[in-house]
C-alpha atoms as a PDB file:
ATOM      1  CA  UNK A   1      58.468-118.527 -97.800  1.00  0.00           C
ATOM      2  CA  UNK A   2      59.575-119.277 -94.336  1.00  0.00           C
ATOM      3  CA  UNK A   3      62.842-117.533 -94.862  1.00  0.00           C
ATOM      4  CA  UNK A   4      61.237-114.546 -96.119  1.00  0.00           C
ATOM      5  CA  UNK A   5      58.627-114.177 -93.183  1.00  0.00           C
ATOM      6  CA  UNK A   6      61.399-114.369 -90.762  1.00  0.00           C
ATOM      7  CA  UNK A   7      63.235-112.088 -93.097  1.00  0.00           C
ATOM      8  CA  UNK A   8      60.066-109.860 -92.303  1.00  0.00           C
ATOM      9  CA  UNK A   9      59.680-109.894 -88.672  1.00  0.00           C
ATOM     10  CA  UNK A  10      63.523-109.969 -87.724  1.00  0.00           C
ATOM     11  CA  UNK A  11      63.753-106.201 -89.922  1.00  0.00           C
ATOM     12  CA  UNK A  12      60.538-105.035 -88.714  1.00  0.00           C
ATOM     13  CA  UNK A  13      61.523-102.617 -86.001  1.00  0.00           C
ATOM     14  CA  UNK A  14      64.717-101.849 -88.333  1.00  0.00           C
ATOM     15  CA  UNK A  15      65.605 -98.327 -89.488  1.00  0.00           C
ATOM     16  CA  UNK A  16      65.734 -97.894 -92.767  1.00  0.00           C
ATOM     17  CA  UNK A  17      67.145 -95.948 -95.462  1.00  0.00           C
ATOM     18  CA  UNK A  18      66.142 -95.727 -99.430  1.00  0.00           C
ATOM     19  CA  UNK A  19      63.578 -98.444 -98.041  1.00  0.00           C
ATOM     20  CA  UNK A  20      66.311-100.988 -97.266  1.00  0.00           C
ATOM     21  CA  UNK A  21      66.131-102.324 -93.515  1.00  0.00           C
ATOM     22  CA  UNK A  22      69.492-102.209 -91.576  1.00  0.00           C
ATOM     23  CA  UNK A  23      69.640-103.567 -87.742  1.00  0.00           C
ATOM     24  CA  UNK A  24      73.259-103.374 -85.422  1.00  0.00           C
ATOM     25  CA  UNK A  25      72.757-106.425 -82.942  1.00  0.00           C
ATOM     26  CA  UNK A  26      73.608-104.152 -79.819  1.00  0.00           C
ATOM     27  CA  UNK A  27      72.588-100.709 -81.799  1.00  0.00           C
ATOM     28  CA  UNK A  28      76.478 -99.428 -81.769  1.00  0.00           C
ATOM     29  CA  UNK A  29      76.144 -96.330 -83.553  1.00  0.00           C
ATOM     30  CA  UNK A  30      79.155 -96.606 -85.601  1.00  0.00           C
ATOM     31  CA  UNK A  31      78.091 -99.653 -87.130  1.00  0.00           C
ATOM     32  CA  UNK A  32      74.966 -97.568 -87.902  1.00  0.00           C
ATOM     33  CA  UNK A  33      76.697 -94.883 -89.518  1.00  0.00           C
ATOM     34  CA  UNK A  34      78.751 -97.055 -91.732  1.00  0.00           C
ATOM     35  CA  UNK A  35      76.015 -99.090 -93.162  1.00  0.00           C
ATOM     36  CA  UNK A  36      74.107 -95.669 -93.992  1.00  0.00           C
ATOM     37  CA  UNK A  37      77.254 -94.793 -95.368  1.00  0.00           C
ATOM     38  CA  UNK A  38      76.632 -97.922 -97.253  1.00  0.00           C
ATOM     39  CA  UNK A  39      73.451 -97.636 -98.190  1.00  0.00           C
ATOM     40  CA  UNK A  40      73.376 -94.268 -99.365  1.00  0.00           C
ATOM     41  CA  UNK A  41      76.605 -94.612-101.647  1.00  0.00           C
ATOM     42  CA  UNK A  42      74.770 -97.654-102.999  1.00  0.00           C
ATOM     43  CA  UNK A  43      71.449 -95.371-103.595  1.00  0.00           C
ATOM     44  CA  UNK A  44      74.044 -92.879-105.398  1.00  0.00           C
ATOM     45  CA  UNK A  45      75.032 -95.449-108.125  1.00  0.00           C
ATOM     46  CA  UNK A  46      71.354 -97.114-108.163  1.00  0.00           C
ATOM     47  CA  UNK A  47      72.301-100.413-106.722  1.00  0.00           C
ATOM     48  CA  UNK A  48      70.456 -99.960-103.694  1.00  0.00           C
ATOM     49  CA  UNK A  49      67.330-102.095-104.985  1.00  0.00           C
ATOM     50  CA  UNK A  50      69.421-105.277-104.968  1.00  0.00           C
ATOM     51  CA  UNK A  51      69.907-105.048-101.246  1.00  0.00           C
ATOM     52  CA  UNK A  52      67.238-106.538 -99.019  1.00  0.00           C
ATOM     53  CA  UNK A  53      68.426-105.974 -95.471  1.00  0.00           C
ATOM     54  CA  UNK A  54      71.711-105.224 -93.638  1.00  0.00           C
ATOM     55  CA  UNK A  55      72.158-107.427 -90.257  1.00  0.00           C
ATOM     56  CA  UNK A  56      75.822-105.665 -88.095  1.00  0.00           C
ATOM     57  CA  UNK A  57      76.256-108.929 -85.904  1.00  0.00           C
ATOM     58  CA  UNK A  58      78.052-106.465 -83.484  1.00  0.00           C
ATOM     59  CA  UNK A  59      79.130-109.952 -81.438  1.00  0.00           C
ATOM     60  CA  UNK A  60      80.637-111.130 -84.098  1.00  0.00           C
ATOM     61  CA  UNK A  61      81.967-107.945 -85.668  1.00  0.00           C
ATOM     62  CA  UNK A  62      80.643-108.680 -89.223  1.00  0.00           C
ATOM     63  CA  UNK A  63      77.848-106.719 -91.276  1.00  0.00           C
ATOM     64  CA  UNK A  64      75.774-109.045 -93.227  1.00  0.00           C
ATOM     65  CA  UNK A  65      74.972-107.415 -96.331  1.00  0.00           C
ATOM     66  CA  UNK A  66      71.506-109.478 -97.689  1.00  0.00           C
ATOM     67  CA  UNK A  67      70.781-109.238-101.506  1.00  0.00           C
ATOM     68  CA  UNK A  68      68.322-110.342-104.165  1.00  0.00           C
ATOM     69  CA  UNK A  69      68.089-113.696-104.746  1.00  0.00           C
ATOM     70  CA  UNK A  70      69.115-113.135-108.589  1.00  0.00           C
ATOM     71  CA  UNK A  71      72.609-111.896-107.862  1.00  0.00           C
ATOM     72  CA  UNK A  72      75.198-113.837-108.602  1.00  0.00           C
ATOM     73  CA  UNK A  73      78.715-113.257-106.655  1.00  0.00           C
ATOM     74  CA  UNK A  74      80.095-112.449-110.406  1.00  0.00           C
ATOM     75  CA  UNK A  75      77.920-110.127-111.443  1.00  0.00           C
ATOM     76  CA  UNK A  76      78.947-106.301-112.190  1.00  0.00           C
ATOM     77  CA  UNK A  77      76.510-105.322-109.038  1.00  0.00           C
ATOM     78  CA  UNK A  78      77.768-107.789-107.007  1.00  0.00           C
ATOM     79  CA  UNK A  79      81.220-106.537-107.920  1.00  0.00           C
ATOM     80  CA  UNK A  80      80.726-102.631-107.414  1.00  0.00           C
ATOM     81  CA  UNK A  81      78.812-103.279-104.237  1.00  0.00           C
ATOM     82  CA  UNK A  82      81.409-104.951-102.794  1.00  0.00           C
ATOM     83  CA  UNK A  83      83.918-102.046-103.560  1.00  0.00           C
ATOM     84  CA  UNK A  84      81.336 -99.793-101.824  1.00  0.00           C
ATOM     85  CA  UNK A  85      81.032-102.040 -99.059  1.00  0.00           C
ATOM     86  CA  UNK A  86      84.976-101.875 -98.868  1.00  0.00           C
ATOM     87  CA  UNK A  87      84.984 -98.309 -98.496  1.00  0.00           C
ATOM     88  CA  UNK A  88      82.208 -97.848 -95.273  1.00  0.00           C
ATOM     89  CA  UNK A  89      82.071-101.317 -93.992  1.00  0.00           C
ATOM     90  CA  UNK A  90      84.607-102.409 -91.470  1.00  0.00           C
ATOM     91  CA  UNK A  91      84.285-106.195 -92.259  1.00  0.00           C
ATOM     92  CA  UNK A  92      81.344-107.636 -94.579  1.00  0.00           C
ATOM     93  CA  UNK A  93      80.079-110.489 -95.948  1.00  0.00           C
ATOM     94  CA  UNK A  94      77.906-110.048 -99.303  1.00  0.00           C
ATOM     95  CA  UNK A  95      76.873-113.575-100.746  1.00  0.00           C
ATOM     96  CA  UNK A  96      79.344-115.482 -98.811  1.00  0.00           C
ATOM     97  CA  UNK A  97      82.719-113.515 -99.369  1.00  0.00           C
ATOM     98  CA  UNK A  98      83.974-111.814 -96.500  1.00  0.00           C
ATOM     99  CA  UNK A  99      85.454-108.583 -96.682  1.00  0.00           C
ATOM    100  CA  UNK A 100      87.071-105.578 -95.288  1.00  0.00           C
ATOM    101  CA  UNK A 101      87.568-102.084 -95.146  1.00  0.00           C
ATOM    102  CA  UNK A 102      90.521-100.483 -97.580  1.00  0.00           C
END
C-alpha cells in the first residue's frame, strides 16, 4: 500500500481527464496536450480505465504511462494502447517498453 499512497499524493494536485490523473514535471503545455490527446483517444476505444496516472518527466523527455496492475505487456489493451500512445506521445514508456511517436 505504500506505493499506492504515494501514487495518491504525488497525482493529487494533477489535472485530470475521464478521471485519470496526468502531471508534466515542469507543466510544458505540449506535453499536456499530447497526453490529453492520449487520454481522450484511449476514452474513445474504452481503454481509459486501465490507466492509473500519466507522469511527462519533462527532464527526462519521457511520459510515463501507469496502468492496472492486471495488464500484462501482451495483452490486446496493452497492445492498442501502445499504438495510441504512438500516435500523441512523443516518447513513452507503458509497462517497461519505451516508445515513440510514428
Amino acid at each position: 500500500m505504500v506505493g499506492n499512497r504515494f501514487s495518491v499524493e504525488f497525482y493529487r494536485d494533477a489535472k485530470r481527464l475521464h478521471d485519470i490523473p496526468y502531471i508534466s514535471r515542469y507543466n510544458h503545455w505540449e506535453e499536456t496536450v499530447e497526453m490529453e490527446r492520449f487520454i481522450q483517444a484511449a476514452a474513445d476505444e474504452d481503454l481509459h480505465s486501465y490507466l492509473t496516472g500519466i507522469f511527462y518527466d519533462s527532464k527526462a523527455c519521457l511520459c510515463v504511462i501507469e496502468t492496472v496492475e492486471q495488464l500484462t505487456p501482451d495483452s490486446l489493451e496493452v497492445q492498442r494502447l501502445h499504438q495510441l500512445a504512438s500516435a500523441h506521445i512523443s516518447q513513452f514508456d507503458l509497462l517497461g517498453a519505451i516508445g515513440h511517436r510514428n
